[in-house]
N, C-alpha and C. Protein backbone atom coordinates (compact mmCIF):
# COMPACT_ATOMS: atom_id res chain seq x y z
N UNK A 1 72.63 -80.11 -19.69
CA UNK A 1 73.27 -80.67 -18.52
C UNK A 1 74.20 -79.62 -17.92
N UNK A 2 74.54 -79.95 -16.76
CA UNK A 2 75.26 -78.77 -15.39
C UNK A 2 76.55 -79.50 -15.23
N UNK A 3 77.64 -78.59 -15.72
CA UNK A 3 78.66 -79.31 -15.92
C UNK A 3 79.43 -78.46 -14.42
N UNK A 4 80.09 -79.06 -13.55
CA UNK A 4 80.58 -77.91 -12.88
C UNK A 4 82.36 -78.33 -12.37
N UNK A 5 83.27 -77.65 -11.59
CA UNK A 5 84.57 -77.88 -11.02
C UNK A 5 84.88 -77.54 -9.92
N UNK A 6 85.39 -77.79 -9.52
CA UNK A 6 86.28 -77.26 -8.22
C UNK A 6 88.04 -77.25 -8.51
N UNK A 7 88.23 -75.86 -7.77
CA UNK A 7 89.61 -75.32 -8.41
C UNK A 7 90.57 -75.90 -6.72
N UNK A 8 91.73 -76.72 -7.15
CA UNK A 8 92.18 -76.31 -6.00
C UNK A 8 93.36 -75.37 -5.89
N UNK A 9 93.35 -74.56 -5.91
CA UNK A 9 93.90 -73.49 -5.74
C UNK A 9 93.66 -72.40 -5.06
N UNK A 10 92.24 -73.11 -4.49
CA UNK A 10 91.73 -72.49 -2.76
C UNK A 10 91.43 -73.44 -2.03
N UNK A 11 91.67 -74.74 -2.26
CA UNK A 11 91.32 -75.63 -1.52
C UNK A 11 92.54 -76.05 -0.05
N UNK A 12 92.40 -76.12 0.57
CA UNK A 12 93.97 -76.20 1.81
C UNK A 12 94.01 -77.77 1.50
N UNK A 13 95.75 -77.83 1.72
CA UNK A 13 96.33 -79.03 1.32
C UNK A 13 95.82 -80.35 2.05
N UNK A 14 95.14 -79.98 3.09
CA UNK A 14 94.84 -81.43 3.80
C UNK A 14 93.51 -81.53 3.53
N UNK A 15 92.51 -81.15 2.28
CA UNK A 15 91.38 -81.63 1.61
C UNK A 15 91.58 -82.38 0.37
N UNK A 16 91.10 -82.96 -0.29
CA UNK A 16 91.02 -83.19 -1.12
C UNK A 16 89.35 -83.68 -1.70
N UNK A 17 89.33 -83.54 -3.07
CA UNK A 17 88.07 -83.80 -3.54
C UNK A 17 88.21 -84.97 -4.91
N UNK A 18 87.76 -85.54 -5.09
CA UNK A 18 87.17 -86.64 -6.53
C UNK A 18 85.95 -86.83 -6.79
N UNK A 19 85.93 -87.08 -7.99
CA UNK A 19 86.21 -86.13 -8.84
C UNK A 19 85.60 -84.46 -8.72
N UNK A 20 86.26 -83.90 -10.06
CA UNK A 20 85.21 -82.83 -9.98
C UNK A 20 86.66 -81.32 -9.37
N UNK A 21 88.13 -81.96 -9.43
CA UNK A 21 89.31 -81.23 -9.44
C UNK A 21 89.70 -80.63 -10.49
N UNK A 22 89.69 -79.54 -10.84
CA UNK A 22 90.24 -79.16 -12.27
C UNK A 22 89.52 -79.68 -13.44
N UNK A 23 88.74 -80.41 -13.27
CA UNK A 23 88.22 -80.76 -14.65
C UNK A 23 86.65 -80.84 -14.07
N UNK A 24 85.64 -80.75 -15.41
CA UNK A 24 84.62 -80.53 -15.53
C UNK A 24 83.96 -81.80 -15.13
N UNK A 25 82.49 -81.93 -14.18
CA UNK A 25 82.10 -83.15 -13.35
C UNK A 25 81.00 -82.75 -13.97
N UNK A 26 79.83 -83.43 -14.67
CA UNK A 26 78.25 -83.48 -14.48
C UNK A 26 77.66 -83.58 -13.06
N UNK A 27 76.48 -82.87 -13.31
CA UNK A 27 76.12 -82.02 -11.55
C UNK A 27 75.72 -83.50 -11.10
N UNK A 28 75.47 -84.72 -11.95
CA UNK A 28 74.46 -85.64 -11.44
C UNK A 28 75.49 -86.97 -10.85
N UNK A 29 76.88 -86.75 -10.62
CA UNK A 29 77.55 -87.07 -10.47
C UNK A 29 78.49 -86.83 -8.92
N UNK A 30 78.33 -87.78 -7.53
CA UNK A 30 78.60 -87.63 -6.39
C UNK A 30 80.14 -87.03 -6.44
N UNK A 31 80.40 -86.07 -6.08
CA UNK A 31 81.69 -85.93 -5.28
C UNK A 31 82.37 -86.29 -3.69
N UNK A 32 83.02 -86.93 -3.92
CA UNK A 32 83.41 -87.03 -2.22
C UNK A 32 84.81 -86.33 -2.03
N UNK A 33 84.63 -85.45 -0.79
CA UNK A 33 85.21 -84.68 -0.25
C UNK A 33 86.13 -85.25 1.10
N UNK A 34 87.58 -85.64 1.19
CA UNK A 34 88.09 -86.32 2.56
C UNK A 34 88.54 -84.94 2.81
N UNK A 35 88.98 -85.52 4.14
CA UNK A 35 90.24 -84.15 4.83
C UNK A 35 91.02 -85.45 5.16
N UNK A 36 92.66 -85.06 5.43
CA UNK A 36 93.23 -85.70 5.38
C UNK A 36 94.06 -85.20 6.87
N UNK A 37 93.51 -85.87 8.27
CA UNK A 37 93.75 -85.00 9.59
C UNK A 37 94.70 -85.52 10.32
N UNK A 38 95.92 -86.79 9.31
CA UNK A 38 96.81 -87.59 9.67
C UNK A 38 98.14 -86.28 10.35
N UNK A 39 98.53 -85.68 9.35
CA UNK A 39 99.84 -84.98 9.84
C UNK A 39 99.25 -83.86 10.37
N UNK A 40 98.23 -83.71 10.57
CA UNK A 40 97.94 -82.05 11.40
C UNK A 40 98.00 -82.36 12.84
N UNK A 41 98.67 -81.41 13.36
CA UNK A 41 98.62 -80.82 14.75
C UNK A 41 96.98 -81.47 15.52
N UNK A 42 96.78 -81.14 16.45
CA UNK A 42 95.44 -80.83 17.47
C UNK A 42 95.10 -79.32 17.10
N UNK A 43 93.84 -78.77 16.73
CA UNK A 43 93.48 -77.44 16.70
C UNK A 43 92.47 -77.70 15.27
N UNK A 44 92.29 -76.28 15.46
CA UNK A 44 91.07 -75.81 14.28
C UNK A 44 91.15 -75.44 12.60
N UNK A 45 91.03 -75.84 11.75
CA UNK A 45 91.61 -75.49 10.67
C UNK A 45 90.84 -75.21 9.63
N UNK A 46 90.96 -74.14 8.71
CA UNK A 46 89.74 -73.61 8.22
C UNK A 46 90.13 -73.37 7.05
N UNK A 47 89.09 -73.30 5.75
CA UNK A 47 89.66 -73.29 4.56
C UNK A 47 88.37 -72.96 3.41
N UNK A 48 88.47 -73.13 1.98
CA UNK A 48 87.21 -72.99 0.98
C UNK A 48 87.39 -73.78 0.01
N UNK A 49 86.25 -74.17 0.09
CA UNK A 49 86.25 -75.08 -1.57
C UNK A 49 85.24 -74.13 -2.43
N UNK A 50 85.87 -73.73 -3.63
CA UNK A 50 85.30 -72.91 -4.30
C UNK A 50 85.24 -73.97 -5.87
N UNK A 51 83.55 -73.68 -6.12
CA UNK A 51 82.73 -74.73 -7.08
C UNK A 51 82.17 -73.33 -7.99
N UNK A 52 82.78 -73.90 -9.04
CA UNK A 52 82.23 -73.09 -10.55
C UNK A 52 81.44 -74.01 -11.57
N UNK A 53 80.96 -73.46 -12.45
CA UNK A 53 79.89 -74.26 -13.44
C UNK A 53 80.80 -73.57 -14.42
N UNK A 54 80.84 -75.01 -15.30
CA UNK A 54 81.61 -74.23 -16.62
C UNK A 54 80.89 -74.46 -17.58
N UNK A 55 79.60 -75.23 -17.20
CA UNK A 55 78.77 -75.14 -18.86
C UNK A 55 77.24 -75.62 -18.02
N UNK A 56 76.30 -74.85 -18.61
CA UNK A 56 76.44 -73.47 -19.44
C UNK A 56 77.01 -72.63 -18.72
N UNK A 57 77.26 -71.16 -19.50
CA UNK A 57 78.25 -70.24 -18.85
C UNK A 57 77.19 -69.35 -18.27
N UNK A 58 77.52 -68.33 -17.45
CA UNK A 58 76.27 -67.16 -16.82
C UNK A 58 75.43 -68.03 -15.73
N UNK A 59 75.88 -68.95 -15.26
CA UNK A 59 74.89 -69.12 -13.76
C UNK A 59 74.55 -68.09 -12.54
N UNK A 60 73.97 -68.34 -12.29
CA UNK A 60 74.23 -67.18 -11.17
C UNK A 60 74.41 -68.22 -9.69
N UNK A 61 75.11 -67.55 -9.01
CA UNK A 61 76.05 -67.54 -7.69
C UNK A 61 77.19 -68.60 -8.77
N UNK A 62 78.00 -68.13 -9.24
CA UNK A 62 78.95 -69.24 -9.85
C UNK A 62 80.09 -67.89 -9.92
N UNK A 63 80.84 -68.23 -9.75
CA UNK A 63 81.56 -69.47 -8.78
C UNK A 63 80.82 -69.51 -7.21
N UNK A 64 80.75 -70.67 -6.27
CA UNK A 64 80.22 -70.22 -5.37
C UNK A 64 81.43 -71.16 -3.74
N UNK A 65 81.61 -70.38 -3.03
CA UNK A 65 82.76 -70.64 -2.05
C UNK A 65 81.85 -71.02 -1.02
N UNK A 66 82.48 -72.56 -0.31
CA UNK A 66 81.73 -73.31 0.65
C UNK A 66 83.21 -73.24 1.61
N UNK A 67 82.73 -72.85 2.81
CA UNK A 67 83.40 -72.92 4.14
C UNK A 67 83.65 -74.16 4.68
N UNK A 68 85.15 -74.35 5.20
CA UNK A 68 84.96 -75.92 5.30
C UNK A 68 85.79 -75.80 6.69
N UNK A 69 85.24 -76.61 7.75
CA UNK A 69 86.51 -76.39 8.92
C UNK A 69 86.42 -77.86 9.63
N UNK A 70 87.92 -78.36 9.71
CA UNK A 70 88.12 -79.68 10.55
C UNK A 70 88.75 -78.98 11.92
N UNK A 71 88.59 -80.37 12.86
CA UNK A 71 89.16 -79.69 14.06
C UNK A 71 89.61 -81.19 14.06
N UNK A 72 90.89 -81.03 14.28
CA UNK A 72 92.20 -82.33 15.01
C UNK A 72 92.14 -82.33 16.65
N UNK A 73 91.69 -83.34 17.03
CA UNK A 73 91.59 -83.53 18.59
C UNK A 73 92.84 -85.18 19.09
N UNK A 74 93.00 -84.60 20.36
CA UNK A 74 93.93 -86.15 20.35
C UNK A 74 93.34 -86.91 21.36
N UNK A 75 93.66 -87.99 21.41
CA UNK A 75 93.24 -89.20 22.14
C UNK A 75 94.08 -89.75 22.86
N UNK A 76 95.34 -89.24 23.31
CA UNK A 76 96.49 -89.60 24.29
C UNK A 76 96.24 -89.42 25.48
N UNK A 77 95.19 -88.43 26.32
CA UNK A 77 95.19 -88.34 27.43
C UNK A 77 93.98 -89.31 28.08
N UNK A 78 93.21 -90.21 27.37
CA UNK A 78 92.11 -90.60 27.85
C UNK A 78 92.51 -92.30 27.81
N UNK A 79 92.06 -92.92 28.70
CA UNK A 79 92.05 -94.29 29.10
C UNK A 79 90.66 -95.33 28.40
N UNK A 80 91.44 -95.75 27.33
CA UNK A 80 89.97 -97.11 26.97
C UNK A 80 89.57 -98.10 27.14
N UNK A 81 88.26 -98.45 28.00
CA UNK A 81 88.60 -99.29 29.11
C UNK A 81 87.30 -100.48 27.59
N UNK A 82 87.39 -101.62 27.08
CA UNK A 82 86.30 -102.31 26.97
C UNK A 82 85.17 -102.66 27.22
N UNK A 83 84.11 -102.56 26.66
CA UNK A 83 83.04 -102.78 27.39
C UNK A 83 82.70 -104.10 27.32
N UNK A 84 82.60 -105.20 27.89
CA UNK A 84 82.08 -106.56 27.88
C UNK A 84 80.69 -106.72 28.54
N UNK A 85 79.88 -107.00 28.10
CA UNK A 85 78.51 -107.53 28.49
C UNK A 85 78.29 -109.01 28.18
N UNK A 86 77.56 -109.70 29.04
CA UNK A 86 77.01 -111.14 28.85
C UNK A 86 75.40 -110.92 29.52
């Protein structure tokens, strides 16, 4: 079995992951990944989630770094009008 982790200690503070943080996850096992885009600004924000296999040891591409980018947009300048149909 493919045991693997994710370190956050490259991860940027407004991601988070479960499981599969610091401790060892079986590969057959979903991770879900949020961003958390409550206190950020409007703009682009860019970051890595870096995923290692810790058993067995010698994989190859391990550790391997996934690019991750949210973009914060606001919704203050636009008017929402309802749509009603009959």
């Amino acid at each position: 079995m493919l045991y693997w982790e994710i370190s956050n200690a490259t991860m940027p503070t407004w991601l988070s992951a479960n499981p599969g943080v610091n401790g060892s996850t079986p590969f057959s096992q979903t991770t879900l990944v949020l961003s958390n885009a409550i206190k950020q600004t409007p703009g682009t924000y860019n970051g890595n989630i870096t995923v290692t296999v810790t058993s067995p040891t010698g994989v190859i591409n391990s550790p391997t770094t996934i690019p991750i980018s949210l973009t914060v947009t606001t919704l203050d300048n636009f008017l929402h009008i309802p749509l009603i149909t009959r």
